[in-house]
PDB file of N, CA and C in Angstrom:
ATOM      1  N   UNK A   1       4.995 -17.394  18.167  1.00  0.00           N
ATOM      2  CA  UNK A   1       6.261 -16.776  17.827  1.00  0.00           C
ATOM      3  C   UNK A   1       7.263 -17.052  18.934  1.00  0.00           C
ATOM      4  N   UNK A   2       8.135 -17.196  18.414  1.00  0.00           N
ATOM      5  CA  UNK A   2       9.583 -17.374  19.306  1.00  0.00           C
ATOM      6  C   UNK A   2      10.825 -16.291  19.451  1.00  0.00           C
ATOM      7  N   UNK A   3      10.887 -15.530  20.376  1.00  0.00           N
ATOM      8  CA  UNK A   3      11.845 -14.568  19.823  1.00  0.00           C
ATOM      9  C   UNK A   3      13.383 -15.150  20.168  1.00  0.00           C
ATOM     10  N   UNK A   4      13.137 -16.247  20.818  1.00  0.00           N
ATOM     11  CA  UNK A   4      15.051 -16.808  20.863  1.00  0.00           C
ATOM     12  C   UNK A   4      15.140 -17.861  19.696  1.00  0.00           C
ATOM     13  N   UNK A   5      14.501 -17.511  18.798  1.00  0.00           N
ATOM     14  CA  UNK A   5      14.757 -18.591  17.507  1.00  0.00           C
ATOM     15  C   UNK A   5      15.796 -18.539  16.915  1.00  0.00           C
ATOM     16  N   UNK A   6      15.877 -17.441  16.736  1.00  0.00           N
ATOM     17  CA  UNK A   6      17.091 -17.086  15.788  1.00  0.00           C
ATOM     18  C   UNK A   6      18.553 -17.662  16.403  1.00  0.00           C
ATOM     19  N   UNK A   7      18.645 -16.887  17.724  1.00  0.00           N
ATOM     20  CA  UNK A   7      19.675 -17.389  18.569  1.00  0.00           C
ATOM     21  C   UNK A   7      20.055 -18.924  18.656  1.00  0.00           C
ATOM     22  N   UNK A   8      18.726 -19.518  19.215  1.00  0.00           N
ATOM     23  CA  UNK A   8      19.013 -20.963  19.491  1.00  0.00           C
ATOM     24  C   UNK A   8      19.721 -22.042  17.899  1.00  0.00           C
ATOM     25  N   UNK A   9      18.864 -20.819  16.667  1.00  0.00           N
ATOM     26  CA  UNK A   9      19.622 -21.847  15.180  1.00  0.00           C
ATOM     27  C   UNK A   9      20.918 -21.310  15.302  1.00  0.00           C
ATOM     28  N   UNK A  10      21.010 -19.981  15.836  1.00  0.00           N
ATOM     29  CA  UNK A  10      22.513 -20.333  15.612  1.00  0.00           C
ATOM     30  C   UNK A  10      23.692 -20.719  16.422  1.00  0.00           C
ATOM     31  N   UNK A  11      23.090 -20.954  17.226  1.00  0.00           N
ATOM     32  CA  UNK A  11      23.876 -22.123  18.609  1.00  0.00           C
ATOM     33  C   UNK A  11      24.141 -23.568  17.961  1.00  0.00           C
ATOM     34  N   UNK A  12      23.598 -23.566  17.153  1.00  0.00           N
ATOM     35  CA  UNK A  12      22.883 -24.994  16.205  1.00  0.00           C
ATOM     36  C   UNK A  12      23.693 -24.972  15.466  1.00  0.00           C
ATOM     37  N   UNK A  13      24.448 -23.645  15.006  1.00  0.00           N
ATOM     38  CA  UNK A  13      24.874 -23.950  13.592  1.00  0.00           C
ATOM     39  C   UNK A  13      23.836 -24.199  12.128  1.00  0.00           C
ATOM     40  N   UNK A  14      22.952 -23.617  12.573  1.00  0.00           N
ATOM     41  CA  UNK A  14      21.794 -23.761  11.720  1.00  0.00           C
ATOM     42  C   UNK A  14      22.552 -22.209  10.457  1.00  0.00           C
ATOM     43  N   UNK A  15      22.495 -22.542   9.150  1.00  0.00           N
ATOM     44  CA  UNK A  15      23.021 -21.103   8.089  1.00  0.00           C
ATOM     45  C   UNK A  15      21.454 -20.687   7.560  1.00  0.00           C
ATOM     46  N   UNK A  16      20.728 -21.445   7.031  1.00  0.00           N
ATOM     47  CA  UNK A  16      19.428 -21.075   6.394  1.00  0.00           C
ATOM     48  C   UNK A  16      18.066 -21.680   7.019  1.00  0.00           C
ATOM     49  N   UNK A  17      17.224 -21.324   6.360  1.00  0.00           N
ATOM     50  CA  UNK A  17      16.092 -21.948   6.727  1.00  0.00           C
ATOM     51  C   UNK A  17      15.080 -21.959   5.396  1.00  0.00           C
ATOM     52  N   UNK A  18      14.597 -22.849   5.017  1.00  0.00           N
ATOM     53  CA  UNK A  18      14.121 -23.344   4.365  1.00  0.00           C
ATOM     54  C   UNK A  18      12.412 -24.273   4.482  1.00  0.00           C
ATOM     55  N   UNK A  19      11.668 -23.682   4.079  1.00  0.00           N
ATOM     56  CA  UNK A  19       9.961 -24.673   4.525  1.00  0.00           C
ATOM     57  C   UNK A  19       9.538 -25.466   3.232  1.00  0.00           C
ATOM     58  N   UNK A  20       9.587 -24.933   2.441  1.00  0.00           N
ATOM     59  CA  UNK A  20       8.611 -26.011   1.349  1.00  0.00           C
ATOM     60  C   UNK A  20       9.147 -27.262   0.859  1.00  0.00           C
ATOM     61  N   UNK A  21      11.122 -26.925   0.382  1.00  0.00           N
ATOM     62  CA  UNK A  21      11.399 -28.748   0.208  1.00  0.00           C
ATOM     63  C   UNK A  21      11.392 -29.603   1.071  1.00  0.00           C
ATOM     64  N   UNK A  22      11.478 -29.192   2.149  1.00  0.00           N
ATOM     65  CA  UNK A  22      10.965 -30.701   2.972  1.00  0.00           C
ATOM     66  C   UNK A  22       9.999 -31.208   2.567  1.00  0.00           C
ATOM     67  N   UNK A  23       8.636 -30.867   2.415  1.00  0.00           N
ATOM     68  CA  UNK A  23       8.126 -31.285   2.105  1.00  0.00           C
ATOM     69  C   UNK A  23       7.556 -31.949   0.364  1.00  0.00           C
ATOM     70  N   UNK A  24       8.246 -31.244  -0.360  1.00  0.00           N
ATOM     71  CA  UNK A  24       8.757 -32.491  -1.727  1.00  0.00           C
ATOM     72  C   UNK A  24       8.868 -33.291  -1.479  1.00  0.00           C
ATOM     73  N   UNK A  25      10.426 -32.880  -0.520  1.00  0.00           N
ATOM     74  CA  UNK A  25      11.242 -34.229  -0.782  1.00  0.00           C
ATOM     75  C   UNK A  25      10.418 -35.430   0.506  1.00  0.00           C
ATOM     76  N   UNK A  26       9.493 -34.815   0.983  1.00  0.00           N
ATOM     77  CA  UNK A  26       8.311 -36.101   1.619  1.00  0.00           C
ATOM     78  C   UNK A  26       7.388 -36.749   0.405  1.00  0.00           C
ATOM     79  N   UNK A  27       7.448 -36.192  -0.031  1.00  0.00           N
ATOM     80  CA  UNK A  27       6.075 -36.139  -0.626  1.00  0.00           C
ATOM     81  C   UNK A  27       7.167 -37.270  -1.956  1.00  0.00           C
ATOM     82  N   UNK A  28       7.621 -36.668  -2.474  1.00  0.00           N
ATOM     83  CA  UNK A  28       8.432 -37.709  -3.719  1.00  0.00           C
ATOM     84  C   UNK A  28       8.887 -39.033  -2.949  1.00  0.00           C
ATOM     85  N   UNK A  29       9.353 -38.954  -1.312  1.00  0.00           N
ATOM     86  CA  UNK A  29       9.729 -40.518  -1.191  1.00  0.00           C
ATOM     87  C   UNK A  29       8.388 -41.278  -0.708  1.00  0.00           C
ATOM     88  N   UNK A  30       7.538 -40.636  -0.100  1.00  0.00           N
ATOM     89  CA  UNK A  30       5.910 -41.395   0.001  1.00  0.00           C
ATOM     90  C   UNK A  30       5.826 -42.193  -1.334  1.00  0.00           C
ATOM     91  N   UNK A  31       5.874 -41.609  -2.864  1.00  0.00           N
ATOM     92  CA  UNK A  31       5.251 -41.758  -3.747  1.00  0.00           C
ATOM     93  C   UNK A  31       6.705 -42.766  -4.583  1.00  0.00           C
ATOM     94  N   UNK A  32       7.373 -42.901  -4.310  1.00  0.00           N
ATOM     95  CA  UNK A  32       8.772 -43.315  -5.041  1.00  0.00           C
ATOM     96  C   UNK A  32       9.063 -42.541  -6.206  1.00  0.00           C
ATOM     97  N   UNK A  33       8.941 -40.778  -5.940  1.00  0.00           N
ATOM     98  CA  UNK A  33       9.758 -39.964  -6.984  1.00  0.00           C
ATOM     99  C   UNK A  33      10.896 -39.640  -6.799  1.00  0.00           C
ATOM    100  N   UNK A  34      11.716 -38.787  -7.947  1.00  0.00           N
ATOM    101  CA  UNK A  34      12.556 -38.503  -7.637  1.00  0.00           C
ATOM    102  C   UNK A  34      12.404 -36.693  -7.172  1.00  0.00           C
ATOM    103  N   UNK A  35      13.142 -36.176  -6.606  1.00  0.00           N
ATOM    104  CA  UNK A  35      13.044 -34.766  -5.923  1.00  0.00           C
ATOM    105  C   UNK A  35      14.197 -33.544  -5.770  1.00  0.00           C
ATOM    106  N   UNK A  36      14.379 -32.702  -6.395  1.00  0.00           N
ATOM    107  CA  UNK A  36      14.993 -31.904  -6.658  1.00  0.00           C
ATOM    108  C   UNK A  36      14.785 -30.580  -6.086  1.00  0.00           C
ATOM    109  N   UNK A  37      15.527 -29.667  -5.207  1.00  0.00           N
ATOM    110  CA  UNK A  37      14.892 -28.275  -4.801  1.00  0.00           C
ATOM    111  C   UNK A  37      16.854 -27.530  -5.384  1.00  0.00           C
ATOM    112  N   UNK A  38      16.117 -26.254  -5.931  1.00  0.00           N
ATOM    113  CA  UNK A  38      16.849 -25.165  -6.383  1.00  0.00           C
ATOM    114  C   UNK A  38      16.801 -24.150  -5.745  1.00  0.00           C
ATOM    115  N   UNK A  39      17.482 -23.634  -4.319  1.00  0.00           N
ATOM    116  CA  UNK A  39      17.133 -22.586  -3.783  1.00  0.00           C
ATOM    117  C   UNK A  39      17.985 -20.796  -4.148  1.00  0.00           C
ATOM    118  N   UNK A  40      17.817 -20.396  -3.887  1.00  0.00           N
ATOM    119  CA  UNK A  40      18.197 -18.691  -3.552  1.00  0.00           C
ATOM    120  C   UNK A  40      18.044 -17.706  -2.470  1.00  0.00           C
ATOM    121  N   UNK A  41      19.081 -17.607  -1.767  1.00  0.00           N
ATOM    122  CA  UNK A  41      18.978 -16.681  -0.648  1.00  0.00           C
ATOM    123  C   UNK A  41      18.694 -15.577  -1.124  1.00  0.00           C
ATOM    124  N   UNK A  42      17.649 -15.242  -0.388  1.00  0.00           N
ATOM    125  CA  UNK A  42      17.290 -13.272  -0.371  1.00  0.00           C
ATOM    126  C   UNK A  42      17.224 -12.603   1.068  1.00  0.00           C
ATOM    127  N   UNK A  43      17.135 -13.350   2.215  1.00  0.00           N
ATOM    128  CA  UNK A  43      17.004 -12.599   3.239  1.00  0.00           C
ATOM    129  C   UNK A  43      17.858 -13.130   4.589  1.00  0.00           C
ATOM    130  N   UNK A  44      18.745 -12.176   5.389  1.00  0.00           N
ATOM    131  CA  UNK A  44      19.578 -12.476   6.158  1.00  0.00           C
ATOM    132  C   UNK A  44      18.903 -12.648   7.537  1.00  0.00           C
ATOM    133  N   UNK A  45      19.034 -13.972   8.062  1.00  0.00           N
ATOM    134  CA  UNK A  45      17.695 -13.983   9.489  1.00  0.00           C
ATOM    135  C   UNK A  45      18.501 -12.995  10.647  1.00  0.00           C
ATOM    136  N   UNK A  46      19.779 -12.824  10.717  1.00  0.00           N
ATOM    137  CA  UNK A  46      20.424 -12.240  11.930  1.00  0.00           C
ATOM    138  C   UNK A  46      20.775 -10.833  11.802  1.00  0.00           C
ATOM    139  N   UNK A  47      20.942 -10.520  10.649  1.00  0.00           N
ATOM    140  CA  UNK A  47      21.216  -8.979  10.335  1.00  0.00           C
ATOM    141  C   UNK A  47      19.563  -8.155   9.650  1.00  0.00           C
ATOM    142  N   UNK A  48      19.006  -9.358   9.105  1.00  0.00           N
ATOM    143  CA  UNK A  48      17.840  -8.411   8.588  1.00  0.00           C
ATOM    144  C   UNK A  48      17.932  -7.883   7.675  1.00  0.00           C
ATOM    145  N   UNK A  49      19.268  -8.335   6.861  1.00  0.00           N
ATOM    146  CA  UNK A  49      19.518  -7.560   5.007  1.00  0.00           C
ATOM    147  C   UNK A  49      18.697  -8.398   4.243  1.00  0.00           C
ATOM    148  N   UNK A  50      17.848  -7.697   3.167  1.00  0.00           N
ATOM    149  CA  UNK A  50      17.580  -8.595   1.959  1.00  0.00           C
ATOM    150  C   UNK A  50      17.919  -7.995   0.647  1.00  0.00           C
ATOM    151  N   UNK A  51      17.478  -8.463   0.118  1.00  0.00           N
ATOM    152  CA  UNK A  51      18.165  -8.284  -1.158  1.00  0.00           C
ATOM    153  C   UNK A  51      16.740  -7.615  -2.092  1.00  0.00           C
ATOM    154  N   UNK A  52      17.320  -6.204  -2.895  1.00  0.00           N
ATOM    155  CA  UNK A  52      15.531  -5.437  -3.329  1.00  0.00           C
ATOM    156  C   UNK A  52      15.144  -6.262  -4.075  1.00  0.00           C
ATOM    157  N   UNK A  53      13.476  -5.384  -4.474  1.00  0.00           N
ATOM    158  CA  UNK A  53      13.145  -6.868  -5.499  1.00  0.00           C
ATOM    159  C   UNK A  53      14.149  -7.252  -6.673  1.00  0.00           C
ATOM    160  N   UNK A  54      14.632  -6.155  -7.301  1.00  0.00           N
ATOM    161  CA  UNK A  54      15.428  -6.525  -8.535  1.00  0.00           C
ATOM    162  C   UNK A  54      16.387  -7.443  -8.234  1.00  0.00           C
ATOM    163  N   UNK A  55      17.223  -7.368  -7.514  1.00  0.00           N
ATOM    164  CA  UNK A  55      18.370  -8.489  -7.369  1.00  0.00           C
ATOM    165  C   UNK A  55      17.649 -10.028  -7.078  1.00  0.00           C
ATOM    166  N   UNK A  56      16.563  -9.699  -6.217  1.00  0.00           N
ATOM    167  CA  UNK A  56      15.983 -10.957  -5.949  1.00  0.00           C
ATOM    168  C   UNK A  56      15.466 -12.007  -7.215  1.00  0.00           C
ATOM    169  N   UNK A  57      14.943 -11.059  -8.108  1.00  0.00           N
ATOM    170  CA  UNK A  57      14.059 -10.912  -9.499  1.00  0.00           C
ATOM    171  C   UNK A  57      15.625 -11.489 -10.639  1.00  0.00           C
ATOM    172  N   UNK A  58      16.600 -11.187 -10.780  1.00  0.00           N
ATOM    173  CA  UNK A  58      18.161 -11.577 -11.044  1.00  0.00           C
ATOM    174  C   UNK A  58      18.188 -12.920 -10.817  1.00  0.00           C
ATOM    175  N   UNK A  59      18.386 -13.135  -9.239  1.00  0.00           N
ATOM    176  CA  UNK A  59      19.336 -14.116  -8.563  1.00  0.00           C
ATOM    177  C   UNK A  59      17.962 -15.383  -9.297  1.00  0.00           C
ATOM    178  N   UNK A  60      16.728 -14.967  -8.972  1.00  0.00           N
ATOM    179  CA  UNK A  60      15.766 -16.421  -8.990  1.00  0.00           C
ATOM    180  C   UNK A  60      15.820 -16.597 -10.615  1.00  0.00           C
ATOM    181  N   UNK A  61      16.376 -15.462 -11.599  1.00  0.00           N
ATOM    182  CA  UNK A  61      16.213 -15.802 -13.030  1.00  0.00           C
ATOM    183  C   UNK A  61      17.699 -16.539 -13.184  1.00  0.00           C
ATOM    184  N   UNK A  62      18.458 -16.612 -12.710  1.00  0.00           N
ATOM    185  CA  UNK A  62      19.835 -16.810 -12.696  1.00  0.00           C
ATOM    186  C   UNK A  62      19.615 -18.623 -12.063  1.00  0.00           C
ATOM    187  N   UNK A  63      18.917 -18.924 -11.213  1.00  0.00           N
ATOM    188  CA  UNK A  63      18.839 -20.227 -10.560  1.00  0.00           C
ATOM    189  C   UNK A  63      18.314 -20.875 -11.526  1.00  0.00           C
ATOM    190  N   UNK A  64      17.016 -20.240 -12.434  1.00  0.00           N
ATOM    191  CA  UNK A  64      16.363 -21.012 -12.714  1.00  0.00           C
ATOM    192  C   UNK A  64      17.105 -21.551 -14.180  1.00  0.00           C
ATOM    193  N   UNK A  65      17.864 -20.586 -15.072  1.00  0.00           N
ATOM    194  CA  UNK A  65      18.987 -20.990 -15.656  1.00  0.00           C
ATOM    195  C   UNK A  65      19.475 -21.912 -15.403  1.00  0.00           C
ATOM    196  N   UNK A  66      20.389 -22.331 -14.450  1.00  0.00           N
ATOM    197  CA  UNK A  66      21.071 -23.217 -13.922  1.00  0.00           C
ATOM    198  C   UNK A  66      20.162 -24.411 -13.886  1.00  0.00           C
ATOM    199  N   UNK A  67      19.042 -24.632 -12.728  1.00  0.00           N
ATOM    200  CA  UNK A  67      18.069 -25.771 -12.617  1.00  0.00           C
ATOM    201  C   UNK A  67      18.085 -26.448 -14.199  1.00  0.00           C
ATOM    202  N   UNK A  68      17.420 -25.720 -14.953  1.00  0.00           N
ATOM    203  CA  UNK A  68      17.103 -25.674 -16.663  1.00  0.00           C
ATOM    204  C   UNK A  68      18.109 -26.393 -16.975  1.00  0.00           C
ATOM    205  N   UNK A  69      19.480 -26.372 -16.821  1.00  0.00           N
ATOM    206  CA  UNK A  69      20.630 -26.632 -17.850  1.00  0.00           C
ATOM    207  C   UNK A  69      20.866 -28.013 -17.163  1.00  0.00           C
ATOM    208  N   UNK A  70      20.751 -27.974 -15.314  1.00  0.00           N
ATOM    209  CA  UNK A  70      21.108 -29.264 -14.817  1.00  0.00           C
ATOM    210  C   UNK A  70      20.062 -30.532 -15.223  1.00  0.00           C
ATOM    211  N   UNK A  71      19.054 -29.982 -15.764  1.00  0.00           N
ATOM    212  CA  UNK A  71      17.959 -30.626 -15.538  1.00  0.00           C
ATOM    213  C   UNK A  71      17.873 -31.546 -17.175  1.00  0.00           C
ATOM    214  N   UNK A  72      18.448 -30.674 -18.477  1.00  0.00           N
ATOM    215  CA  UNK A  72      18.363 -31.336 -19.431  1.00  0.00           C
ATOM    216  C   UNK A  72      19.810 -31.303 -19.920  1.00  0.00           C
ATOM    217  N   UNK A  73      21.142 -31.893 -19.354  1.00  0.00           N
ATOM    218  CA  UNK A  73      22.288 -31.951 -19.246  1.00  0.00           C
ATOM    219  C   UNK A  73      22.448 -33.527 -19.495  1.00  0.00           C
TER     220      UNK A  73
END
């Protein structure tokens, strides 16, 4: 654990953080796919707000709408 993490991303200019599409989008150019990530913020790294489950439960039914429509558009 790092407790000046937070600080140092945002010296960085770092807004989010994100772990699993990186690795898609590795994994699709290893293989010559194509790679798509749809995200949703729920949790604030510097203030510590998130969002309850319901809004969270909203916002990810609301993305996945969107993904859906971009996806067969």
């Amino acid at each position: 654990e790092r407790p000046d993490l937070n600080e140092q991303m945002t010296r960085h200019g770092v807004l989010a953080v994100e772990m699993e599409a990186a690795e898609l989008y590795n994994l699709a150019a290893r293989h010559g796919a194509r790679a798509l990530a749809v995200l949703t913020i729920s949790d604030h790294l510097l203030t510590h707000e998130a969002l309850p489950p319901e809004d969270r439960q909203s916002s990810f039914a609301a993305m996945v709408e969107i993904a859906l429509e971009a996806a067969f558009a």
